[in-house]
N, C-alpha and C. Protein backbone atom coordinates (compact mmCIF):
# COMPACT_ATOMS: atom_id res chain seq x y z
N UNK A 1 0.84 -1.19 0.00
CA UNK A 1 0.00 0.00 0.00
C UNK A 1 0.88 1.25 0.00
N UNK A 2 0.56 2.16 -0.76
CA UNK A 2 1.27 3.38 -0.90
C UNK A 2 0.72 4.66 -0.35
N UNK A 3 1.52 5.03 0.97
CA UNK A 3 1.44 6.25 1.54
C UNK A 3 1.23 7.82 0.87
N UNK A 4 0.16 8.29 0.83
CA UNK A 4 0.12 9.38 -0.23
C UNK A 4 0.10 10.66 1.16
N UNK A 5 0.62 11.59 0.90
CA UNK A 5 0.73 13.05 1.60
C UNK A 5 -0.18 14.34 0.88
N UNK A 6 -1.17 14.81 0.73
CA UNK A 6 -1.49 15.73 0.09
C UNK A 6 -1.06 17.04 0.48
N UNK A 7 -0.43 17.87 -0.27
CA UNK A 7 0.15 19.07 0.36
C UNK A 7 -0.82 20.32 -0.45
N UNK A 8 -1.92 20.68 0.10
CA UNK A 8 -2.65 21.55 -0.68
C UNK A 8 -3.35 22.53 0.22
N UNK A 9 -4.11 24.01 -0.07
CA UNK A 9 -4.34 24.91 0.70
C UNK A 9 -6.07 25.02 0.11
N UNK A 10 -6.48 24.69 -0.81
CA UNK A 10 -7.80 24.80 -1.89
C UNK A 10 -8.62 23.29 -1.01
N UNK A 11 -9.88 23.92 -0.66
CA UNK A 11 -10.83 22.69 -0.17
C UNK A 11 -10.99 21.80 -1.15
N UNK A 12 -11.95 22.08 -2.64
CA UNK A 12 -12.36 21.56 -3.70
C UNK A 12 -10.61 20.64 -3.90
N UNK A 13 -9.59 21.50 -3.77
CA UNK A 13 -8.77 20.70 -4.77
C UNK A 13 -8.30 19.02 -4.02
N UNK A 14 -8.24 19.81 -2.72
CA UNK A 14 -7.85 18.59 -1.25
C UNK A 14 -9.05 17.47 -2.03
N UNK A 15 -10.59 17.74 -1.42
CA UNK A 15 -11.45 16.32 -1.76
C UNK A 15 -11.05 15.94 -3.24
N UNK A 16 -10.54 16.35 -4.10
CA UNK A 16 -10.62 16.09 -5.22
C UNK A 16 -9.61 14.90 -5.11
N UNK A 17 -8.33 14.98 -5.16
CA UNK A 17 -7.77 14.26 -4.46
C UNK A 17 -7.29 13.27 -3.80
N UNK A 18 -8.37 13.22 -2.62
CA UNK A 18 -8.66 12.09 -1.24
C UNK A 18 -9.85 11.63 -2.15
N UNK A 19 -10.45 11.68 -2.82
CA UNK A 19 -11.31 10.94 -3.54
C UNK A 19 -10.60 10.35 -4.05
N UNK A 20 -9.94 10.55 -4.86
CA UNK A 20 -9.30 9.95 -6.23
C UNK A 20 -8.27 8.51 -5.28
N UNK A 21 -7.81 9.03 -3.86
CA UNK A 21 -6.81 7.91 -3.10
C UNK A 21 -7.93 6.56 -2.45
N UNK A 22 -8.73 7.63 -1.95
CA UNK A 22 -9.60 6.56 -1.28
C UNK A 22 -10.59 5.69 -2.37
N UNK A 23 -10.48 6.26 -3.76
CA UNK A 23 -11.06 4.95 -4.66
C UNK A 23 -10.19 3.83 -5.24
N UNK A 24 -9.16 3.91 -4.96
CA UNK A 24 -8.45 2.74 -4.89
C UNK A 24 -7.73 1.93 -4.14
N UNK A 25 -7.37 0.87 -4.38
CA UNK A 25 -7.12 0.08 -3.03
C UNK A 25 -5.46 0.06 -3.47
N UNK A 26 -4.99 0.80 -3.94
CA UNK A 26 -3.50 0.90 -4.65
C UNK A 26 -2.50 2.05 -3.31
N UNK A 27 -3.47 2.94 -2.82
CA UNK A 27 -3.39 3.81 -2.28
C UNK A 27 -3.82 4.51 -1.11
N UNK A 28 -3.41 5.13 0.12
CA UNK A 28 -3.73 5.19 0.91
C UNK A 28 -3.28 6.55 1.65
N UNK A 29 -4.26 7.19 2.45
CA UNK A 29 -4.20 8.77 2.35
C UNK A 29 -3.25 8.31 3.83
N UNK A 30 -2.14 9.73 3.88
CA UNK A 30 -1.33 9.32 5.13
C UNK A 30 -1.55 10.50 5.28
N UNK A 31 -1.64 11.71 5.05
CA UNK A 31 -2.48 13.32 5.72
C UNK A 31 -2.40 13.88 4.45
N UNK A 32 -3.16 15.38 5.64
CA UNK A 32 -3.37 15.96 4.14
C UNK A 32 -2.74 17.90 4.78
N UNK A 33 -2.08 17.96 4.49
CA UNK A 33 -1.74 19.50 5.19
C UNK A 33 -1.87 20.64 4.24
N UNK A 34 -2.07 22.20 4.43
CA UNK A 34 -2.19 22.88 3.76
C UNK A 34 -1.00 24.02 3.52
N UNK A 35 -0.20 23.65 4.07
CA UNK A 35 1.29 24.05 4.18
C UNK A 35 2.83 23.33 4.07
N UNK A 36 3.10 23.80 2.72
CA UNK A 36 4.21 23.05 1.96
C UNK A 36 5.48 22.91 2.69
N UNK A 37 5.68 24.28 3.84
CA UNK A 37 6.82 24.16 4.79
C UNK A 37 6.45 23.09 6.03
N UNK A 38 5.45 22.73 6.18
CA UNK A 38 5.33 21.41 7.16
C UNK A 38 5.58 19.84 6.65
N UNK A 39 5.71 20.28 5.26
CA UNK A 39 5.81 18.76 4.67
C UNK A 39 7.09 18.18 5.17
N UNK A 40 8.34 18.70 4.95
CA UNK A 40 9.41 18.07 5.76
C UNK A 40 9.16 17.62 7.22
N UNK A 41 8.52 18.17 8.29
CA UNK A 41 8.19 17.79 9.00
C UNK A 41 6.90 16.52 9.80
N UNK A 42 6.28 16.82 8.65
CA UNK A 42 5.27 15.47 8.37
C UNK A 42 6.12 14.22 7.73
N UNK A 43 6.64 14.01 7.24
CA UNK A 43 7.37 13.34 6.43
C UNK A 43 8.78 12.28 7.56
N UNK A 44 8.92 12.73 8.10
CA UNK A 44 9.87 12.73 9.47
C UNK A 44 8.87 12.03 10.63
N UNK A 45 8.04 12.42 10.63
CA UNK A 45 7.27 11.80 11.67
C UNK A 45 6.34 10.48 10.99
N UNK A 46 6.21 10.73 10.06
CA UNK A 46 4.46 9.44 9.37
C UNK A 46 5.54 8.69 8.23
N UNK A 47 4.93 7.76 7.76
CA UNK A 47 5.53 7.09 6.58
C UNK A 47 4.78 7.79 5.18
N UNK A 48 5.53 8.14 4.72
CA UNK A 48 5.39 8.55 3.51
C UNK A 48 5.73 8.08 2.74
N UNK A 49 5.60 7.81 1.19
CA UNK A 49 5.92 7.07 0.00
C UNK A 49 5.83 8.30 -1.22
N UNK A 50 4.80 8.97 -1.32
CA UNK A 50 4.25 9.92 -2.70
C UNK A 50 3.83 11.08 -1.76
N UNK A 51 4.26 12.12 -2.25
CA UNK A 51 3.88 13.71 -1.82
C UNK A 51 2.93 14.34 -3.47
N UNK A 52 1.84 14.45 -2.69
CA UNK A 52 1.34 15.71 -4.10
C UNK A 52 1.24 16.80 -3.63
N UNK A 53 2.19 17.66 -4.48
CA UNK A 53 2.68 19.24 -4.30
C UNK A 53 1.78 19.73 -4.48
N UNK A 54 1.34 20.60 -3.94
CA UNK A 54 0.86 21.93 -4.69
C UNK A 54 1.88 22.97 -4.80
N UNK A 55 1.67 23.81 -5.99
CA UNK A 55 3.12 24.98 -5.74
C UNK A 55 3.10 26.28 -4.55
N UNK A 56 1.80 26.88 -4.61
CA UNK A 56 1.46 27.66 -3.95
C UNK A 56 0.64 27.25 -2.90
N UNK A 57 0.89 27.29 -1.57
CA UNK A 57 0.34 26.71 -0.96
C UNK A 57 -0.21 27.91 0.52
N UNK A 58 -0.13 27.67 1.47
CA UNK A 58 -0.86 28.28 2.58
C UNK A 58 0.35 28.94 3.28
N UNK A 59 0.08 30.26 3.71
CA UNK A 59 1.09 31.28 4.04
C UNK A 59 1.78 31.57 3.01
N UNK A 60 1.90 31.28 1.75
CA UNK A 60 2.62 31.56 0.69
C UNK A 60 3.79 30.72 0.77
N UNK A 61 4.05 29.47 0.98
CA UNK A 61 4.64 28.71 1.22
C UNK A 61 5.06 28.25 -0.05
N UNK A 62 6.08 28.07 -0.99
CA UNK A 62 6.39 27.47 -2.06
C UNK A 62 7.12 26.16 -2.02
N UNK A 63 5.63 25.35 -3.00
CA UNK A 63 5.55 23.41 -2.86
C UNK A 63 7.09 23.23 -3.56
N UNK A 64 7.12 23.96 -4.54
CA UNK A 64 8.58 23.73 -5.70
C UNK A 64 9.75 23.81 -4.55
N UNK A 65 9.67 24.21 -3.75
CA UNK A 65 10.99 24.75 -2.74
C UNK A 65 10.93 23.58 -2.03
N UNK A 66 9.93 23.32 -1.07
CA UNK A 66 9.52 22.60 -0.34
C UNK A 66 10.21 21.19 -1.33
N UNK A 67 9.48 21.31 -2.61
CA UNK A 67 9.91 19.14 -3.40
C UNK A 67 11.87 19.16 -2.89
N UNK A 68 12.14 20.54 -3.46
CA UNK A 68 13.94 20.32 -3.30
C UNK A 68 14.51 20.12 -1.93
N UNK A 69 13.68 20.18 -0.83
CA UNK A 69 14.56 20.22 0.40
C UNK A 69 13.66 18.57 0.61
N UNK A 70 12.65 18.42 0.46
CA UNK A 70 11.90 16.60 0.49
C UNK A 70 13.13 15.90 -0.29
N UNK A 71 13.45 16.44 -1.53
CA UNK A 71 13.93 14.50 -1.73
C UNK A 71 15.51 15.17 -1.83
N UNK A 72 15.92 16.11 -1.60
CA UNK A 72 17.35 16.26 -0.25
C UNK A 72 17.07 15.33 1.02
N UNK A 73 16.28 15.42 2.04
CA UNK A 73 16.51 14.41 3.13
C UNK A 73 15.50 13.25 2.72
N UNK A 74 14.63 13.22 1.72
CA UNK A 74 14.14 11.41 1.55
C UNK A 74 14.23 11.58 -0.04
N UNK A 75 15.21 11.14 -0.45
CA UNK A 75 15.44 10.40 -1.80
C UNK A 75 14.21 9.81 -2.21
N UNK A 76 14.06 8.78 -0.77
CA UNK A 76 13.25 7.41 -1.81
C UNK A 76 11.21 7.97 -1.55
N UNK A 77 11.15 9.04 -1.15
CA UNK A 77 10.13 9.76 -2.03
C UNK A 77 9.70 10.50 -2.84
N UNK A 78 8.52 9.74 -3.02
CA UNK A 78 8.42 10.51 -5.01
C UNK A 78 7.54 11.47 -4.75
N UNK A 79 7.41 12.49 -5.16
CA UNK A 79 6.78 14.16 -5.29
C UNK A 79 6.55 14.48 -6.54
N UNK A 80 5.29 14.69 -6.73
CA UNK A 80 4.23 14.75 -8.07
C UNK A 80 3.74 15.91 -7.51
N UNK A 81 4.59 17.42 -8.11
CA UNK A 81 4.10 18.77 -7.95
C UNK A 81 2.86 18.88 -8.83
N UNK A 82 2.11 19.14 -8.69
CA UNK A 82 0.40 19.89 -8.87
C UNK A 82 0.53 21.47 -8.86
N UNK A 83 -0.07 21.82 -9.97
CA UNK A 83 -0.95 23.47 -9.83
C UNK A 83 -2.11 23.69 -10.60
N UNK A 84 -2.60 24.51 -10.52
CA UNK A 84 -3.72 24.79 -11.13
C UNK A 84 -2.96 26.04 -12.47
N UNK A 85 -2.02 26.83 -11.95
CA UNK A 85 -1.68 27.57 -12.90
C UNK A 85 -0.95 27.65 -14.29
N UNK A 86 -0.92 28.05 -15.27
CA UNK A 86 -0.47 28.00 -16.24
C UNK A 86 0.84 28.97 -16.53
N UNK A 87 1.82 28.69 -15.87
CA UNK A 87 3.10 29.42 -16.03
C UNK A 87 4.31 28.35 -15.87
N UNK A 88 4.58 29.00 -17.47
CA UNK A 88 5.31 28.22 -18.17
C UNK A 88 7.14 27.69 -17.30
N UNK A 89 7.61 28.70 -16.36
CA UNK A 89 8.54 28.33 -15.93
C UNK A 89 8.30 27.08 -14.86
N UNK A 90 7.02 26.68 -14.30
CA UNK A 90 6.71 25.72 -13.62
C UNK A 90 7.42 24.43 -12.99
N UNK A 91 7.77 24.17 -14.81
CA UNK A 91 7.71 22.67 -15.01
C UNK A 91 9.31 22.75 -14.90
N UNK A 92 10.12 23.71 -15.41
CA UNK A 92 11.53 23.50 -15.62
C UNK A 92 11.85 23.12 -14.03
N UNK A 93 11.25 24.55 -12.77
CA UNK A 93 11.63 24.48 -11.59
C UNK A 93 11.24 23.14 -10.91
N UNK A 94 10.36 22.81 -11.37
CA UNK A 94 10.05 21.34 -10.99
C UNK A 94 11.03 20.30 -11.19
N UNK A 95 11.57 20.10 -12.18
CA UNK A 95 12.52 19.27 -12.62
C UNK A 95 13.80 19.67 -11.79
N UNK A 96 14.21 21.09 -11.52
CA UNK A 96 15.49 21.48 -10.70
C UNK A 96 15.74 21.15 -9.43
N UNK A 97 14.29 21.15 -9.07
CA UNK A 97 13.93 20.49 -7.42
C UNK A 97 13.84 18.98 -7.32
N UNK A 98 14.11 18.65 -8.72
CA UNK A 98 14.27 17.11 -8.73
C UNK A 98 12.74 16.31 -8.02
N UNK A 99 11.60 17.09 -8.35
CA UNK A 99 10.08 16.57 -8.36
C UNK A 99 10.59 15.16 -9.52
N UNK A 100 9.62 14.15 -9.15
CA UNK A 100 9.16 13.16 -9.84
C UNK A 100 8.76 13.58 -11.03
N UNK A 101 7.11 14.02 -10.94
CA UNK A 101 6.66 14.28 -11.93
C UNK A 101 5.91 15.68 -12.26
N UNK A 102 4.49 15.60 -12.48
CA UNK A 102 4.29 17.22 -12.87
C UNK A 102 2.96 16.67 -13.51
N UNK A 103 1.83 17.66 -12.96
CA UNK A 103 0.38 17.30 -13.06
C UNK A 103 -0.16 18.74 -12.74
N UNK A 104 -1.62 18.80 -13.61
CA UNK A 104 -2.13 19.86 -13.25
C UNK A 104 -3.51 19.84 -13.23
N UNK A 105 -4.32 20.29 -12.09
CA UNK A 105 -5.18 20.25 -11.49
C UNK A 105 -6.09 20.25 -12.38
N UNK A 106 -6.70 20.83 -13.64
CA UNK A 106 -7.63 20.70 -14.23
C UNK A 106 -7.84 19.19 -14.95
N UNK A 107 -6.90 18.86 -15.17
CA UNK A 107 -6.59 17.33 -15.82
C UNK A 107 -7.91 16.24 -14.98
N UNK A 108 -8.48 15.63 -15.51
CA UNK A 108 -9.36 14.27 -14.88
C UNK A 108 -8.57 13.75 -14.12
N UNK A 109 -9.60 13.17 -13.37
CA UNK A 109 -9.00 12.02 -12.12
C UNK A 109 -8.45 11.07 -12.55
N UNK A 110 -8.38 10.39 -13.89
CA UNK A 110 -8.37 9.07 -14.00
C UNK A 110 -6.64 9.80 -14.61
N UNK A 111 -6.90 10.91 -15.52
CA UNK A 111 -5.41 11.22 -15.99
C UNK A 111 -4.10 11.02 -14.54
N UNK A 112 -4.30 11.81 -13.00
CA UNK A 112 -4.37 11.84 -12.23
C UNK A 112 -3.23 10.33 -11.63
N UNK A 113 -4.32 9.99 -11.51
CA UNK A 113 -4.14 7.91 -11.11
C UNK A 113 -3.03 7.56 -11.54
N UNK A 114 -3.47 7.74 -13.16
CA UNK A 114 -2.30 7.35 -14.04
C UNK A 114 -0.55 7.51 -13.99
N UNK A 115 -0.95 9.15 -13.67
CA UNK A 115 0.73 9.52 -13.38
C UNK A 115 0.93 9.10 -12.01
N UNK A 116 0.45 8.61 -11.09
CA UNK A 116 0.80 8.44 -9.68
C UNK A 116 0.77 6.56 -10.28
N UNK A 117 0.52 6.48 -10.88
CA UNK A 117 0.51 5.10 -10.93
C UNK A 117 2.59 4.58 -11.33
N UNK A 118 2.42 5.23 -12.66
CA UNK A 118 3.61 5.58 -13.60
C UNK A 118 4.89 6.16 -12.94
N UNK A 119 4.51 7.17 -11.86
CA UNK A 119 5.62 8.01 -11.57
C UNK A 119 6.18 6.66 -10.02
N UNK A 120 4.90 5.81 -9.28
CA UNK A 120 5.60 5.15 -8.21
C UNK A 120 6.38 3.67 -9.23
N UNK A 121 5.96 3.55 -10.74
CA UNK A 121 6.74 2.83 -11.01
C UNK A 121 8.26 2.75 -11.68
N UNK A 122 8.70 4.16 -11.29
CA UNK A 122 10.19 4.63 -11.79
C UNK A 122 9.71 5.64 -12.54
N UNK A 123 8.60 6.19 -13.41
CA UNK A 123 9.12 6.86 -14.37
C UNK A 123 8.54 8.17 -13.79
N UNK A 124 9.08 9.44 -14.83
CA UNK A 124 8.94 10.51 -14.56
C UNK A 124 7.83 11.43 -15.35
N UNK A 125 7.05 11.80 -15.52
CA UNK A 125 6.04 12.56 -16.14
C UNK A 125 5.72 13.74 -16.30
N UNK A 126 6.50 14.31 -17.04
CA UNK A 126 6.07 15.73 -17.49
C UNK A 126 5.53 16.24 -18.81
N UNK A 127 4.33 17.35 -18.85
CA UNK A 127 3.96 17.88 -19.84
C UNK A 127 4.83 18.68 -20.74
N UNK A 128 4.65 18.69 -22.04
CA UNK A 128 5.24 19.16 -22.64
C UNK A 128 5.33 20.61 -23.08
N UNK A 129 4.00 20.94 -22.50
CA UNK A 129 4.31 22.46 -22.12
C UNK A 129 2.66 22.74 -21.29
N UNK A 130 2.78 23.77 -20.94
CA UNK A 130 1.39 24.10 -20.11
C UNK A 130 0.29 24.51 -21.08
N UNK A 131 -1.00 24.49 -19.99
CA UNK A 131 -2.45 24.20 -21.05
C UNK A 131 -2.53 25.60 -21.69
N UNK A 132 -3.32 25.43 -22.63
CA UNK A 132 -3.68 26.38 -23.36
C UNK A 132 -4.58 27.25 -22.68
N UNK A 133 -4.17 28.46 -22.38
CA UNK A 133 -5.39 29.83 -22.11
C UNK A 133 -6.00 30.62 -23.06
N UNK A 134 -7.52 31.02 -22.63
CA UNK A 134 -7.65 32.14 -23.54
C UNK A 134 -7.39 33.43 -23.05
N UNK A 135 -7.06 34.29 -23.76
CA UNK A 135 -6.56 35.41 -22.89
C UNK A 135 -7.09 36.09 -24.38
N UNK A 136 -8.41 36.79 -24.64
CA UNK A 136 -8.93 37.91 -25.12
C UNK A 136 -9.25 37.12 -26.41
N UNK A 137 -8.63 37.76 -27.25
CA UNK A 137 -8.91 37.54 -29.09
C UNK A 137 -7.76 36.42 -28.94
N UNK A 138 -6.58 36.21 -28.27
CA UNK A 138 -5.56 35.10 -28.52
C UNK A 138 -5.67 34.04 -27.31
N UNK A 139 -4.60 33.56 -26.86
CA UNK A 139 -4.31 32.19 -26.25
C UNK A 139 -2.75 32.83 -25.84
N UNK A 140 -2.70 32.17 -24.89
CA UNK A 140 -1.42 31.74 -24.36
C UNK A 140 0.04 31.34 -25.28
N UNK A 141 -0.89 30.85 -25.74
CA UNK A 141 0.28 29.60 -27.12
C UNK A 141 0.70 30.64 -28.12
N UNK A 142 -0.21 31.44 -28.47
CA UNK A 142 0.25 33.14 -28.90
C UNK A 142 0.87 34.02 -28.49
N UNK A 143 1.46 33.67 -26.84
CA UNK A 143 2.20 34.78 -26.56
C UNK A 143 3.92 34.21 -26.51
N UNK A 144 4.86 34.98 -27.23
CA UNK A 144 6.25 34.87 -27.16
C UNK A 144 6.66 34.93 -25.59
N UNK A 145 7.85 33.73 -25.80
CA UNK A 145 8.41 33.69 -24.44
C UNK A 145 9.02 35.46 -23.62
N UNK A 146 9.07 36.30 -24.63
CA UNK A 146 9.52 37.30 -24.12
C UNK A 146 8.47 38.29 -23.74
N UNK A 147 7.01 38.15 -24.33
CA UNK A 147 6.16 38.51 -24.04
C UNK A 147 5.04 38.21 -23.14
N UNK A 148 5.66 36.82 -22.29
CA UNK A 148 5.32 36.35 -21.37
C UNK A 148 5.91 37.07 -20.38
N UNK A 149 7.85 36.76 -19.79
CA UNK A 149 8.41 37.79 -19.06
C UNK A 149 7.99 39.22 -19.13
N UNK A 150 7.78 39.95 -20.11
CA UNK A 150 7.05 41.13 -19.48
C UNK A 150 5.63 41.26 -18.90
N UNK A 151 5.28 40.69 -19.03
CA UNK A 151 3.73 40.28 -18.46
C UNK A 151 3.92 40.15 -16.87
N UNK A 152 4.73 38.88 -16.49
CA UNK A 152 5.41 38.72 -15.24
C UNK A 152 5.93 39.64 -14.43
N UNK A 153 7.11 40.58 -14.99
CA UNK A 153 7.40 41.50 -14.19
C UNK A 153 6.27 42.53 -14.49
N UNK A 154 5.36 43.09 -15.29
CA UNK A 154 3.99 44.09 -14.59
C UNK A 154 3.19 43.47 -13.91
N UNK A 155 3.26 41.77 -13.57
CA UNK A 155 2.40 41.87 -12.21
C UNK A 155 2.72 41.55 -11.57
N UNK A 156 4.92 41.68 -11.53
CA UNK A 156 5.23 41.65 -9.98
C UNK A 156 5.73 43.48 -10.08
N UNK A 157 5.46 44.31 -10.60
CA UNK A 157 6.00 45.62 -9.98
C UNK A 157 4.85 46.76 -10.29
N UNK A 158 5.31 48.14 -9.80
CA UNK A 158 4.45 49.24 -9.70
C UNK A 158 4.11 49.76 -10.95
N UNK A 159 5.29 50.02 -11.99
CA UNK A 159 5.39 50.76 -12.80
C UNK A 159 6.31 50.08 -14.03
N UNK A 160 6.61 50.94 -15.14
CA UNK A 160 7.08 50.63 -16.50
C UNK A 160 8.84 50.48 -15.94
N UNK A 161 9.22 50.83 -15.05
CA UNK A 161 10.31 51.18 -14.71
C UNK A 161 11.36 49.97 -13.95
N UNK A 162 9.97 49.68 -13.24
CA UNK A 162 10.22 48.84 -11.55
C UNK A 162 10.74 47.09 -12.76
N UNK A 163 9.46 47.10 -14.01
CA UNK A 163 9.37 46.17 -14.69
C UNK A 163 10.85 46.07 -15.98
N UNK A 164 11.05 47.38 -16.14
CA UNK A 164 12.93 47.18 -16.75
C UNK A 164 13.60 46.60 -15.96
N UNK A 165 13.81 47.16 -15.19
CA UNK A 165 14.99 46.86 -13.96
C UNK A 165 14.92 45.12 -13.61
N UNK A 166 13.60 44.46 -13.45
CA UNK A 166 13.66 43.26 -13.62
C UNK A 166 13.77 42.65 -14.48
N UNK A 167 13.83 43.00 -15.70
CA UNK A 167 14.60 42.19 -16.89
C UNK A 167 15.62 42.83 -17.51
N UNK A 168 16.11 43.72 -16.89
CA UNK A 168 17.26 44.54 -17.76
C UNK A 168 17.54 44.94 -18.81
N UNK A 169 16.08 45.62 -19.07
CA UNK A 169 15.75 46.31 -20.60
C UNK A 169 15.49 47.76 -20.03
N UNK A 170 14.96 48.35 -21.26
CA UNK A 170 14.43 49.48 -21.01
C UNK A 170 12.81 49.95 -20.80
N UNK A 171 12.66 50.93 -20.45
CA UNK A 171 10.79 51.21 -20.65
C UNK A 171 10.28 51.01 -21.85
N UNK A 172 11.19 51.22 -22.76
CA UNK A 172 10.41 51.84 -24.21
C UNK A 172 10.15 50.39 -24.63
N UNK A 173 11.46 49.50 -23.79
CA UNK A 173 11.26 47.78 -24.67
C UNK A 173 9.74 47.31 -23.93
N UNK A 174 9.73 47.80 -22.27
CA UNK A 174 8.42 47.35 -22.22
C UNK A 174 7.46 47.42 -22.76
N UNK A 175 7.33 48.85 -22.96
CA UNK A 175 5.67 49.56 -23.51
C UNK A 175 5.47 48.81 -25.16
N UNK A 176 6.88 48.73 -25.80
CA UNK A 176 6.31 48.34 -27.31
C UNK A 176 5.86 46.60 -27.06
N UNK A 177 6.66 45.93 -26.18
CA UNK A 177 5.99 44.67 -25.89
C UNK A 177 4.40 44.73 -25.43
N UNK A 178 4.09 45.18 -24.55
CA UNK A 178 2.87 45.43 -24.04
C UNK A 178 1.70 46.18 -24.74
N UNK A 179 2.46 46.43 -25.94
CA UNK A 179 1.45 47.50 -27.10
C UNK A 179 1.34 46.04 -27.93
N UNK A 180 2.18 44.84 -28.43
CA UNK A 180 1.97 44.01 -29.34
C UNK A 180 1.21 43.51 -28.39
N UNK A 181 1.00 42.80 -27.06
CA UNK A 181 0.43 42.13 -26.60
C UNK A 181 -1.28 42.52 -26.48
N UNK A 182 -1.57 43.84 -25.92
CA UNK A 182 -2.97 44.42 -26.24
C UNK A 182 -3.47 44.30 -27.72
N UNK A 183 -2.29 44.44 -28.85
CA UNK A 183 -2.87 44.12 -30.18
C UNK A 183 -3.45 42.53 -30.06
N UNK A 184 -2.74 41.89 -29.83
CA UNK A 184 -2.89 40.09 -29.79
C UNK A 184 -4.05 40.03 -29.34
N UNK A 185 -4.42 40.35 -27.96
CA UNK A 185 -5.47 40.10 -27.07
C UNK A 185 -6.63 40.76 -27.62
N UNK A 186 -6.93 42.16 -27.45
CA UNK A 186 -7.63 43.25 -28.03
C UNK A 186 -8.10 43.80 -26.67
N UNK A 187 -7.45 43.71 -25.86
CA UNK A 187 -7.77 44.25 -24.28
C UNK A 187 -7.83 46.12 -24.56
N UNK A 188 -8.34 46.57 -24.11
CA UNK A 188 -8.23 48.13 -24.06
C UNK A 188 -6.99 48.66 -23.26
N UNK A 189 -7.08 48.25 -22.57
CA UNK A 189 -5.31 48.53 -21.07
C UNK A 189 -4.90 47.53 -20.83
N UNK A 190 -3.82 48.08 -20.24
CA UNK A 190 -3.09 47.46 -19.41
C UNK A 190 -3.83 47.25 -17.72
N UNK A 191 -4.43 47.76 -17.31
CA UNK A 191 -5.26 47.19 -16.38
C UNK A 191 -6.57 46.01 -16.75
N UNK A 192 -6.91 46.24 -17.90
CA UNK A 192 -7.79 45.33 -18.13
C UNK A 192 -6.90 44.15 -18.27
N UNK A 193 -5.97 43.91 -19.20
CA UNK A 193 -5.12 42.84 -18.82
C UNK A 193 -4.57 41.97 -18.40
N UNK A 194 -3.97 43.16 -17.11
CA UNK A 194 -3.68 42.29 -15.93
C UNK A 194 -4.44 41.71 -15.09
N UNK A 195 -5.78 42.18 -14.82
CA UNK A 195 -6.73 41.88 -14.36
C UNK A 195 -7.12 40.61 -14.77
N UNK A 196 -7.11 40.08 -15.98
CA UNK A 196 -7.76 39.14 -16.46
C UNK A 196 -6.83 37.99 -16.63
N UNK A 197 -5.19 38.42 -16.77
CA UNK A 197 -3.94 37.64 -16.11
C UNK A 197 -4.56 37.20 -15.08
N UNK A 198 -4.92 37.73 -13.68
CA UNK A 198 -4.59 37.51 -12.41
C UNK A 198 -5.96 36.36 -12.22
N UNK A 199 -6.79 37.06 -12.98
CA UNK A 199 -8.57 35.80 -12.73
C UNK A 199 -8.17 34.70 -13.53
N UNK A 200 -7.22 34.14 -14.69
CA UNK A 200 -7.25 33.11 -15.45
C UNK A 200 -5.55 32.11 -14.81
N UNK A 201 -4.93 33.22 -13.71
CA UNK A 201 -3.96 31.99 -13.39
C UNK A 201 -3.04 32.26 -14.57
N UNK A 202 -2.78 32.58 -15.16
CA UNK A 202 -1.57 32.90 -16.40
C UNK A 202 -0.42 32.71 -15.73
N UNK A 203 -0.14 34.00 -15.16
CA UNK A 203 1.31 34.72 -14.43
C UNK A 203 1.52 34.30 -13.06
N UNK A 204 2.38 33.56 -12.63
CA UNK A 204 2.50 34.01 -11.15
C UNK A 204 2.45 34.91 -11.15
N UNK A 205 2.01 35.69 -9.53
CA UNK A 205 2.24 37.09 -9.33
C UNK A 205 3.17 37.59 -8.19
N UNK A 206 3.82 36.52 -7.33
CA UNK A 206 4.96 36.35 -6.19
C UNK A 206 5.95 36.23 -6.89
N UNK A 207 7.08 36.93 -6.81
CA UNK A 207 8.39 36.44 -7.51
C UNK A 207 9.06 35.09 -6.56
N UNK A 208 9.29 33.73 -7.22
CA UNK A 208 9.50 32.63 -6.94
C UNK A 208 11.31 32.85 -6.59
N UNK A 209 11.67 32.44 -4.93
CA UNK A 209 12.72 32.41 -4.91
C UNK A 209 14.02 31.80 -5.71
N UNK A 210 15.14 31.76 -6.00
CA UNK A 210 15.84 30.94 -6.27
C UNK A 210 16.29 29.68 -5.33
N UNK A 211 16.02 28.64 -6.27
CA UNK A 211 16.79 27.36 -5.83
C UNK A 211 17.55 26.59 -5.84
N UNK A 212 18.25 26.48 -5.05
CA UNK A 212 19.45 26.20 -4.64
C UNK A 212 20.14 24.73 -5.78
């Protein structure tokens, strides 16, 4: 029987979940916490086998941080990071933290099973890139990797300025990025935008520490 840990802060996403463990007899719920910095400490005390991450978790706790310091002191558990969001650097940090595999919350239950099935039998599972959004007149899959990073830094800073300085361009490179991107979309502003970034999960909006 395989010890499962749920590491999640979302009610709906938790039962979703403990459903999916408690319908099989493959699997077996060993807790369920809503804070990714207690997982090392749960883990130490209960038998664990499989951790499902969430990335963002309760207190702002980051699951991706949390997988790299888990299988630093337990190797021989496997960690299948989960999000609901669609940002594309996700999956790389996942892999750096040396996560198992890589799943995302909208996916069916049975998809779900599968990779927990796959990932406790050696292998590793990752998407090949994140789901498709709509974001206005375009999609996600329409926006250039560089027109993603500016997106990122305007909804981690104040101004056109705050958002150079985090990529080490200039204003003018922002604004003409952010002028093709309103063309793409057909958004009126830049507040309408971001706004609709922040309701569809696109962008993180915490700048994600570095890991070690």
């Amino acid at each position: 029987m395989t010890h499962v840990l749920i590491v999640e802060d979302q009610k709906m996403a938790q039962e979703n979940m403990e459903a999916i463990i408690r319908a099989t007899e493959r699997y077996t719920l060993a807790g369920m916490i809503p804070n990714a910095a207690d997982a090392e400490l749960f883990c130490m005390r209960s038998a664990v086998d499989l951790i499902l991450m969430d990335v963002c978790t309760a207190r702002d706790e980051n699951g991706i941080e949390a997988c790299a310091v888990i299988k630093k002191k337990f190797p021989q558990i496997k960690v299948i990071v989960v999000t609901s969001m669609a940002e594309h650097t996700f999956i790389e940090k996942a892999k750096a933290a040396k996560a198992d595999s890589f799943w995302y919350k909208d996916a069916g239950h049975t998809e779900l099973l599968a990779v927990m099935d796959r990932t406790m039998a050696g292998e590793h599972i990752f998407p090949q890139r994140t789901p498709e959004v709509r974001l206005g007149l375009s999609s996600s899959y329409e926006l250039t990797a560089s027109e993603l990073d500016v997106l990122r830094a305007l909804m981690q800073s104040t101004n056109d300025e705050d958002a150079a300085n985090m990529l080490g361009c200039s204003k003018s490179n922002i604004r003409w990025h952010l002028g093709k991107i309103l063309d793409k979309t057909g958004y009126r502003s830049r507040m309408e935008l971001l706004i609709a970034i922040a309701q569809k999960n696109l962008i993180i909006v915490t700048p994600d520490k570095d890991l070690e």
